[in-house]
N, C-alpha and C. Protein backbone atom coordinates (compact mmCIF):
# COMPACT_ATOMS: atom_id res chain seq x y z
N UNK A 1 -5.84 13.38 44.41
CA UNK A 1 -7.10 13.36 43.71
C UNK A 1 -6.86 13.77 42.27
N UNK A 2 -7.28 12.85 41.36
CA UNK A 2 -7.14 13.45 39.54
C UNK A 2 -8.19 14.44 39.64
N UNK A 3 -7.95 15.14 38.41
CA UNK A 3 -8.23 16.47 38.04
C UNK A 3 -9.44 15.97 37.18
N UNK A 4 -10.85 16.60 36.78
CA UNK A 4 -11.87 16.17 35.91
C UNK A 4 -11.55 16.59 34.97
N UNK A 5 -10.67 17.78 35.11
CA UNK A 5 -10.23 18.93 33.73
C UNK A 5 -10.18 17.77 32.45
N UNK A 6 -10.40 17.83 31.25
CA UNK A 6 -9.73 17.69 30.44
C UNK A 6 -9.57 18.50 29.21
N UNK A 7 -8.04 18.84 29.10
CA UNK A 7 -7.48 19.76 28.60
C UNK A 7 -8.42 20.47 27.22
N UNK A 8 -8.49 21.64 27.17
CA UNK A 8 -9.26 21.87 25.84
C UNK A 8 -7.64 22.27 24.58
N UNK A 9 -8.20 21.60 23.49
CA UNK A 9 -7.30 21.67 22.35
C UNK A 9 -7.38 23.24 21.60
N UNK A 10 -5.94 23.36 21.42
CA UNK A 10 -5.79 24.81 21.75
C UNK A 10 -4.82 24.93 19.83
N UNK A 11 -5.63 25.56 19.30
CA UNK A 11 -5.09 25.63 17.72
C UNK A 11 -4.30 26.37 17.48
N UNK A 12 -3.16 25.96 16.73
CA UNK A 12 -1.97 27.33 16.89
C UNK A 12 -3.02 28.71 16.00
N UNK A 13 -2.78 29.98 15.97
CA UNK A 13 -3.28 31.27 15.65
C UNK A 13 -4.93 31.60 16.41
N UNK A 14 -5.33 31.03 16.88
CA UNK A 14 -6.67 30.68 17.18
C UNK A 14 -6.50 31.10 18.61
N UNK A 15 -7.43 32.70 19.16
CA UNK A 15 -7.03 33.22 19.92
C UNK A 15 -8.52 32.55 20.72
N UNK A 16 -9.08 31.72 21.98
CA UNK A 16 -9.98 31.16 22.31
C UNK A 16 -11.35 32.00 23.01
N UNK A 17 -12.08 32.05 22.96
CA UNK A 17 -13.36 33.12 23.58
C UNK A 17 -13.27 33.19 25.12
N UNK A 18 -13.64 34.18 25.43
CA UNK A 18 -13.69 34.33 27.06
C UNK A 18 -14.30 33.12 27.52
N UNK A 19 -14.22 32.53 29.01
CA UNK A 19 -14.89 31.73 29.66
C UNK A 19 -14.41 30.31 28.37
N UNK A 20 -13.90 30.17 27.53
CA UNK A 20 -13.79 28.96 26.99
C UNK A 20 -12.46 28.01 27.52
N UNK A 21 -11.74 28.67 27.77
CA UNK A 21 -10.61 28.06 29.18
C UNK A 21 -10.61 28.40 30.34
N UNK A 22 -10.41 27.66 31.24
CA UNK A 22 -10.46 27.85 33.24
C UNK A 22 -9.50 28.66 33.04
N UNK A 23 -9.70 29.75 33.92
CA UNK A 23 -8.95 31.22 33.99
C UNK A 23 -7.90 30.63 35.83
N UNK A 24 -8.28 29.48 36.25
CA UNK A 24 -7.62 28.41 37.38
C UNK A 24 -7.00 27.03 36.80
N UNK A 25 -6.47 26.61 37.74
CA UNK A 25 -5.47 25.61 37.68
C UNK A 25 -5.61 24.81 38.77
N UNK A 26 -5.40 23.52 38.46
CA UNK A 26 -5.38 22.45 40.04
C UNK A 26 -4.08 22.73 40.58
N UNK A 27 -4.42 22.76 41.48
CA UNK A 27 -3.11 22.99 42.65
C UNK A 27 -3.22 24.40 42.84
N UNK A 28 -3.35 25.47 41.37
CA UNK A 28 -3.70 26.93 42.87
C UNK A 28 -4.21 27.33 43.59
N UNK A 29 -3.82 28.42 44.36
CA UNK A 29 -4.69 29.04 45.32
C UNK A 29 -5.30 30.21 45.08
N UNK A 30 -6.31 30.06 45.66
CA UNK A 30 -7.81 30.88 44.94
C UNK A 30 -8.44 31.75 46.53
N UNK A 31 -8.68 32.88 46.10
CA UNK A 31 -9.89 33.24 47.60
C UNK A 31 -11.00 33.48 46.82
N UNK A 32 -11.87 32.93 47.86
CA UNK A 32 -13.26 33.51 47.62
C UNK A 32 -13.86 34.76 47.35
N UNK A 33 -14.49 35.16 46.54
CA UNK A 33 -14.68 37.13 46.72
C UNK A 33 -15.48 37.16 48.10
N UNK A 34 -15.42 38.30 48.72
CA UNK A 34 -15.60 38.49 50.09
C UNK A 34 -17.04 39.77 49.53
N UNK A 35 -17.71 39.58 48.72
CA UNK A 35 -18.98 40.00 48.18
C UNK A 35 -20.36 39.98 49.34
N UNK A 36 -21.23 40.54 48.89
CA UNK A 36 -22.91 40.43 49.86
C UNK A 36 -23.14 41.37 48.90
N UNK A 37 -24.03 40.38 47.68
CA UNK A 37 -24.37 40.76 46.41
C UNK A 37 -26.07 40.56 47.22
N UNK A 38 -27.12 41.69 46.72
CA UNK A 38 -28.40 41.32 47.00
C UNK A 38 -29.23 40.22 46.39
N UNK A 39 -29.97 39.52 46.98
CA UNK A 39 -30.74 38.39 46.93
C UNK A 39 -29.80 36.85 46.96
N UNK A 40 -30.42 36.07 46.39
CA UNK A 40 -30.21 34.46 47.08
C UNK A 40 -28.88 34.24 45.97
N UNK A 41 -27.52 33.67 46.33
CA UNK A 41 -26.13 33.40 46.00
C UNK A 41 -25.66 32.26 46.25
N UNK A 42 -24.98 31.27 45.79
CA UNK A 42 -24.78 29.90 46.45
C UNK A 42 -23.82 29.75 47.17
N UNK A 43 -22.81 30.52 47.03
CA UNK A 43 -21.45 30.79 48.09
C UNK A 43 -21.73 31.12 49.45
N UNK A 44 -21.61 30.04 50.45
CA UNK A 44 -21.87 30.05 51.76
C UNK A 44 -21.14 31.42 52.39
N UNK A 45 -21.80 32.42 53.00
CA UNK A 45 -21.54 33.44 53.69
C UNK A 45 -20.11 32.86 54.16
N UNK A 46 -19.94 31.98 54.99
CA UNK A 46 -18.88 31.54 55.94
C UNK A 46 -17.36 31.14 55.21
N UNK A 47 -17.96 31.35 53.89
CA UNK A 47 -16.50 30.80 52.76
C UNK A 47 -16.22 31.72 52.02
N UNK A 48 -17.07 33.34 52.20
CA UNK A 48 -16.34 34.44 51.75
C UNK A 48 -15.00 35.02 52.35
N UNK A 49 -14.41 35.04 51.61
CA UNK A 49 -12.73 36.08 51.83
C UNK A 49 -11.81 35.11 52.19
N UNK A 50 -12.25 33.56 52.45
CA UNK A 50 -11.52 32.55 52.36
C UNK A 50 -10.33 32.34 51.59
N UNK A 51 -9.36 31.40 51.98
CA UNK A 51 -8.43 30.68 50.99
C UNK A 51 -8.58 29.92 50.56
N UNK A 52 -8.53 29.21 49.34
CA UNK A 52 -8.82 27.79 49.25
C UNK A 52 -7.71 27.50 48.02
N UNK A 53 -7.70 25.34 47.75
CA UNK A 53 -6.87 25.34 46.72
C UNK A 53 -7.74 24.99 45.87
N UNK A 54 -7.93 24.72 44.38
CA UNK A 54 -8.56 24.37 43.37
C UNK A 54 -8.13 22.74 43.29
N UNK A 55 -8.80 21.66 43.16
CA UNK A 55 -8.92 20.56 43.58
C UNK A 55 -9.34 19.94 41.85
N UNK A 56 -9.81 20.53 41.77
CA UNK A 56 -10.66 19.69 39.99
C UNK A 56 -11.51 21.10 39.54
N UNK A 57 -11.08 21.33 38.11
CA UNK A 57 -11.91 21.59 37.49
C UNK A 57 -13.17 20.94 36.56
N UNK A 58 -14.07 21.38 36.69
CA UNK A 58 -15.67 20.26 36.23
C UNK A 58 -15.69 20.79 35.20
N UNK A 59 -16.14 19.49 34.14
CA UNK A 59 -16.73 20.17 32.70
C UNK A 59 -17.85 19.16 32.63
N UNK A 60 -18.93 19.48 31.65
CA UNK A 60 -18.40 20.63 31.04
C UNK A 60 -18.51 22.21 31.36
N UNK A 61 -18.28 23.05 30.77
CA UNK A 61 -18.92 24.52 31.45
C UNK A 61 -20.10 24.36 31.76
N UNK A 62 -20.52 25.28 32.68
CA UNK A 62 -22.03 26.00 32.32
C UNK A 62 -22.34 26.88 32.80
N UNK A 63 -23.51 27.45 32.41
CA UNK A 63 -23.79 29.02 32.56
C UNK A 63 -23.52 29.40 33.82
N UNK A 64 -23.65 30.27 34.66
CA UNK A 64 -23.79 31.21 35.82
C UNK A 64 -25.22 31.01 36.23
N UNK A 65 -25.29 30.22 36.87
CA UNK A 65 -27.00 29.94 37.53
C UNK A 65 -27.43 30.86 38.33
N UNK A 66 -26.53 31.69 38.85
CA UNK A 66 -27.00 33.13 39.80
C UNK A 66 -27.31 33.71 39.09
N UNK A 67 -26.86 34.28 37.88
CA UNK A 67 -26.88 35.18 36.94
C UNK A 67 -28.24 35.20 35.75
N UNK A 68 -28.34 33.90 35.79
CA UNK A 68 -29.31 32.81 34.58
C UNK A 68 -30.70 33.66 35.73
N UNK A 69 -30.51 33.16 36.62
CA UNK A 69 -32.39 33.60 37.77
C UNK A 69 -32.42 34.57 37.47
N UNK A 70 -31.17 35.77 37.60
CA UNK A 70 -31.99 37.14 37.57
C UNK A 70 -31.88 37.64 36.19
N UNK A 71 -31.86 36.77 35.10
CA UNK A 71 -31.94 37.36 33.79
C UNK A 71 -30.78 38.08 33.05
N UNK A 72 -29.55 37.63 33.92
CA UNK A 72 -28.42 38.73 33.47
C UNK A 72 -27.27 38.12 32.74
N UNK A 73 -27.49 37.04 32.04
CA UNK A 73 -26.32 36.21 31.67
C UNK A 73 -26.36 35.70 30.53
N UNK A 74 -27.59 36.10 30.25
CA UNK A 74 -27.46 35.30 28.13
C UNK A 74 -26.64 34.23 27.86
N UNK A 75 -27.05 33.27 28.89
CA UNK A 75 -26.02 31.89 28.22
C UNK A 75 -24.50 31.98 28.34
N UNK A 76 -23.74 33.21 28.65
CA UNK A 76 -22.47 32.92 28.69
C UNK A 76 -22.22 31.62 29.64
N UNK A 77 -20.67 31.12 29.21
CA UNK A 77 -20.74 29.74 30.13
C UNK A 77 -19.16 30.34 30.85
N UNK A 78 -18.47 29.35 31.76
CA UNK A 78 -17.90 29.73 32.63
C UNK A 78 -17.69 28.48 33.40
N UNK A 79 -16.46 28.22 33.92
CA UNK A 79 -16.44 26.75 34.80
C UNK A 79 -16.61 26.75 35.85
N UNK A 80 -16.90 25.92 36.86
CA UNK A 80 -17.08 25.77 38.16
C UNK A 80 -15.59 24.91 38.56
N UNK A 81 -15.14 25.15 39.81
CA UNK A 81 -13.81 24.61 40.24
C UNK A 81 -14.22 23.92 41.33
N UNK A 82 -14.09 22.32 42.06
CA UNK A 82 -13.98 21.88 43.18
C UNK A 82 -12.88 22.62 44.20
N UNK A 83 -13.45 23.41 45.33
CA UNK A 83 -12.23 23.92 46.01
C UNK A 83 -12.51 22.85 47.17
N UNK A 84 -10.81 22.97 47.58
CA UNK A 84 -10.44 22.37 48.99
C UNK A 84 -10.26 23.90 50.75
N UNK A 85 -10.79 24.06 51.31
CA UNK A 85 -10.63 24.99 52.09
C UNK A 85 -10.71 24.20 53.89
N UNK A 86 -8.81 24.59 53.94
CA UNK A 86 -8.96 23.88 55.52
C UNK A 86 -10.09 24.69 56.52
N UNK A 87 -10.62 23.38 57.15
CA UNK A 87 -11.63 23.60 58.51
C UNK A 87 -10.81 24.35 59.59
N UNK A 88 -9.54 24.63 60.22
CA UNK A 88 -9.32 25.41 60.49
C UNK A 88 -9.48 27.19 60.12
N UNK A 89 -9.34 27.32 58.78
CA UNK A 89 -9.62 28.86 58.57
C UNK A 89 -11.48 28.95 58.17
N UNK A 90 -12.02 27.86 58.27
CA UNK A 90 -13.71 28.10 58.38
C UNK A 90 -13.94 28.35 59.53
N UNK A 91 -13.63 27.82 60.98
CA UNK A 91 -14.00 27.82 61.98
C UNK A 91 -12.75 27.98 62.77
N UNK A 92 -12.55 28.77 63.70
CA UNK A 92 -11.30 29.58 64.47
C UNK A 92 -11.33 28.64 65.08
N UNK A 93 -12.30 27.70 66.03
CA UNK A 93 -12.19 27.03 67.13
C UNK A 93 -12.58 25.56 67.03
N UNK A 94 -12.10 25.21 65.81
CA UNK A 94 -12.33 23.87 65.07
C UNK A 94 -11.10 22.66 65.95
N UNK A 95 -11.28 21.44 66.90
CA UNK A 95 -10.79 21.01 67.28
C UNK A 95 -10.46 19.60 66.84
N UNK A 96 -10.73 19.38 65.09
CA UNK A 96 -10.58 18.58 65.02
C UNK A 96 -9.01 18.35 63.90
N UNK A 97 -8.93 17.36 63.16
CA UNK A 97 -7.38 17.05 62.46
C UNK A 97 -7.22 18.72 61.67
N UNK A 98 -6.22 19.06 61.92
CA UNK A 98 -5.81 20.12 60.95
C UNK A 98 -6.02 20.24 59.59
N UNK A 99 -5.98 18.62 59.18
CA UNK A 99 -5.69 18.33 57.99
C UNK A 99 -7.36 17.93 57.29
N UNK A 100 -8.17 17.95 58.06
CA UNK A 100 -9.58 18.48 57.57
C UNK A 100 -9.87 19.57 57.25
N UNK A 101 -10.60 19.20 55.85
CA UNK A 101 -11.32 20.58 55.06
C UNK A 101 -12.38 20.22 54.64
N UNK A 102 -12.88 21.14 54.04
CA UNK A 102 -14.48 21.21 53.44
C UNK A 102 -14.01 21.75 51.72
N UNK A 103 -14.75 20.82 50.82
CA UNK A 103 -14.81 20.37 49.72
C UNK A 103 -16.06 21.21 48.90
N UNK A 104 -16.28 22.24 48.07
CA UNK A 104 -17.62 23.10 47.86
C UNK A 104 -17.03 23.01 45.85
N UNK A 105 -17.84 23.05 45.17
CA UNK A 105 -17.81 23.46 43.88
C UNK A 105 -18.39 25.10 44.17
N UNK A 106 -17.47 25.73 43.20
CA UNK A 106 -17.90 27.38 42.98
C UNK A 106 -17.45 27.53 41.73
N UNK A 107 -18.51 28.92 40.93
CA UNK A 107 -18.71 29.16 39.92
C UNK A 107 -17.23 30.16 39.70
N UNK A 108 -16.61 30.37 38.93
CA UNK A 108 -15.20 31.03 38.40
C UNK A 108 -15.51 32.12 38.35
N UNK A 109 -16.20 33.26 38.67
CA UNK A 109 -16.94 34.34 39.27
C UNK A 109 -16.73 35.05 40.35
N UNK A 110 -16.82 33.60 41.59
CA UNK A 110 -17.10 33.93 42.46
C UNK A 110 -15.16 33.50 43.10
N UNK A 111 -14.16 33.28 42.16
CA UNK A 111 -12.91 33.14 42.52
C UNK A 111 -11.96 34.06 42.58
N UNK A 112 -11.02 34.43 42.81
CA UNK A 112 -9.93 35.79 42.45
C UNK A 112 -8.69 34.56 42.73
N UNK A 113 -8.01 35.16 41.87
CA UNK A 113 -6.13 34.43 42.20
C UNK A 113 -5.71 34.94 43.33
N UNK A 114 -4.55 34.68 43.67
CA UNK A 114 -3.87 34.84 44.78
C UNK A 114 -2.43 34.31 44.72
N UNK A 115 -1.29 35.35 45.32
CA UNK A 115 -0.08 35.01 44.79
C UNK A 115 0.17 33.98 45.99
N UNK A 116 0.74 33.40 45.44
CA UNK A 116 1.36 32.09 46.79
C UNK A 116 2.76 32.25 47.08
């Protein structure tokens, strides 16, 4: 699968603003934060503390829409990553191809690295 990323141009001395480059990469591996932040979150309960790989990064940025509802985000922007996460580690007793997963966009927030 190609990547949506496209590369942001990077000026020699020109140190870039937070959230203005994916802090991820296609092809790494990412877990989910394993969080139960109060009120409504878009990260399916069942895909916290997960593994997943980063599949495409989406542009362009945009804000933190969790953050935007409860008033706490002043427009900062931030990317969202297509993750890939096998259906085996969603469901223990998943009987179908191994090689099935479930496909979710998440906000770069809600990601942590992970050494591989």
């Amino acid at each position: 699968m190609k990547s949506a990323h496209k590369p942001t141009k990077r000026i020699s001395g020109v140190v870039p603003a937070f959230g203005e480059l994916p802090i991820f990469a296609v092809g790494q591996h990412v877990k989910v934060s394993d969080r139960a932040p109060v009120g409504h979150y878009r990260v399916p309960t069942y895909l916290r503390g997960k593994t997943a790989v980063v599949e495409a990064i989406m542009e362009p940025k945009a804000v933190n829409n969790e953050e935007e509802a409860f008033g706490r985000n002043a427009g900062a922007v931030r990317h969202y990553y297509r993750i890939g996460v096998p259906m085996t580690s969603i469901w223990r007793d998943y009987a179908g191809s191994p090689d099935d997963g479930l496909r979710i966009e998440v906000f770069e927030a809600w990601l942590e690295g992970v050494a591989e």
